[in-house]
Protein backbone atom coordinates (compact mmCIF):
# COMPACT_ATOMS: atom_id res chain seq x y z
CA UNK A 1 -8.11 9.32 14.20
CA UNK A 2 -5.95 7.40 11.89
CA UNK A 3 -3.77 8.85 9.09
CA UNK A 4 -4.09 5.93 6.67
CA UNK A 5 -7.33 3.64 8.20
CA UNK A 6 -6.19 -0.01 6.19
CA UNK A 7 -9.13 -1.55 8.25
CA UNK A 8 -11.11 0.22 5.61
CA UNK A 9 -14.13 -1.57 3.85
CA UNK A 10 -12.16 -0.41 0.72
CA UNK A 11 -9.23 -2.47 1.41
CA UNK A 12 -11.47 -5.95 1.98
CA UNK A 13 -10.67 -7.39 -1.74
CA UNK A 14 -7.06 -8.94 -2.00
CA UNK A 15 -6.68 -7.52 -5.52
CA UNK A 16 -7.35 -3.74 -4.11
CA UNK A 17 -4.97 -4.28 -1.38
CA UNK A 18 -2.36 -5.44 -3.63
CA UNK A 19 -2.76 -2.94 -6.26
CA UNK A 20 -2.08 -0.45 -3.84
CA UNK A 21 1.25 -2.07 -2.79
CA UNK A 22 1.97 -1.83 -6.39
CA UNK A 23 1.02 1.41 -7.16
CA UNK A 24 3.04 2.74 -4.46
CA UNK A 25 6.28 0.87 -4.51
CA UNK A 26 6.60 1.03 -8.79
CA UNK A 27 5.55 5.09 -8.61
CA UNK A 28 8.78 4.97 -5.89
CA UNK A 29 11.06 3.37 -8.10
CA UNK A 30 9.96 5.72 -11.10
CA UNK A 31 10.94 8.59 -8.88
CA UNK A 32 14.02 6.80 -7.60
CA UNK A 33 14.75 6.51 -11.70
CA UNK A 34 14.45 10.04 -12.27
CA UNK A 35 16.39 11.30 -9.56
CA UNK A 36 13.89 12.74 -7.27
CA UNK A 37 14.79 11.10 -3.78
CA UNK A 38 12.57 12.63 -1.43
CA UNK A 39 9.26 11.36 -3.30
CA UNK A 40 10.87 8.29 -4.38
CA UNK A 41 11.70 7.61 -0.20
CA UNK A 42 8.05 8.71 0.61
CA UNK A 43 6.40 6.64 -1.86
CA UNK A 44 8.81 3.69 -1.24
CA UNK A 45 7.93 4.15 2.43
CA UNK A 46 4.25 4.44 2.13
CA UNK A 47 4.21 1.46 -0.62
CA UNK A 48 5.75 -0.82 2.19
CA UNK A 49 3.91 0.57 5.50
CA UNK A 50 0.69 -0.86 3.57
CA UNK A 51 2.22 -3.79 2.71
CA UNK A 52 2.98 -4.38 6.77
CA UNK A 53 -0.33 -3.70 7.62
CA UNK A 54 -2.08 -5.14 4.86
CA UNK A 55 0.22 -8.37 5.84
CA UNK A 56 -1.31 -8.29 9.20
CA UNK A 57 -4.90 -7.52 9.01
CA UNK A 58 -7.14 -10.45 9.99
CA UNK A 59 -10.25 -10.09 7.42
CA UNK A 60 -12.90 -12.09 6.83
CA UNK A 61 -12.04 -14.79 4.68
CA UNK A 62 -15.78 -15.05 3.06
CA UNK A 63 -14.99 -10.76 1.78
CA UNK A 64 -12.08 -12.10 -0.32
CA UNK A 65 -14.17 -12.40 -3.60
């Protein structure tokens, strides 16, 4: 069993995938801004874990719409 599973059906579309990202690295630098480290390093960290495996995860071309 997988903590995060990024071969989810959920993550197929591009623009899911990438909001994600987003979501994850900008709430990191809003913690980072307001001086709270330890979320702002987990969020950070979590924002570019999916962006590694999002990176490397071979879908279907023909689900990207």
């Amino acid at each position: 069993m997988k903590l995060f599973d990024f071969e989810h059906p959920y993550f197929r579309p591009v623009w899911v995938r990438i909001l994600v990202v987003v979501i994850c690295l900008g709430w990191g630098l809003f913690e980072l801004s307001t001086g709270e480290t330890f979320w702002a390093v987990l969020f950070i960290g979590v924002g570019l874990i999916a962006a590694w495996q999002f990176a490397t995860i071979d879908y279907d071309k023909d689900a990207d719409e």
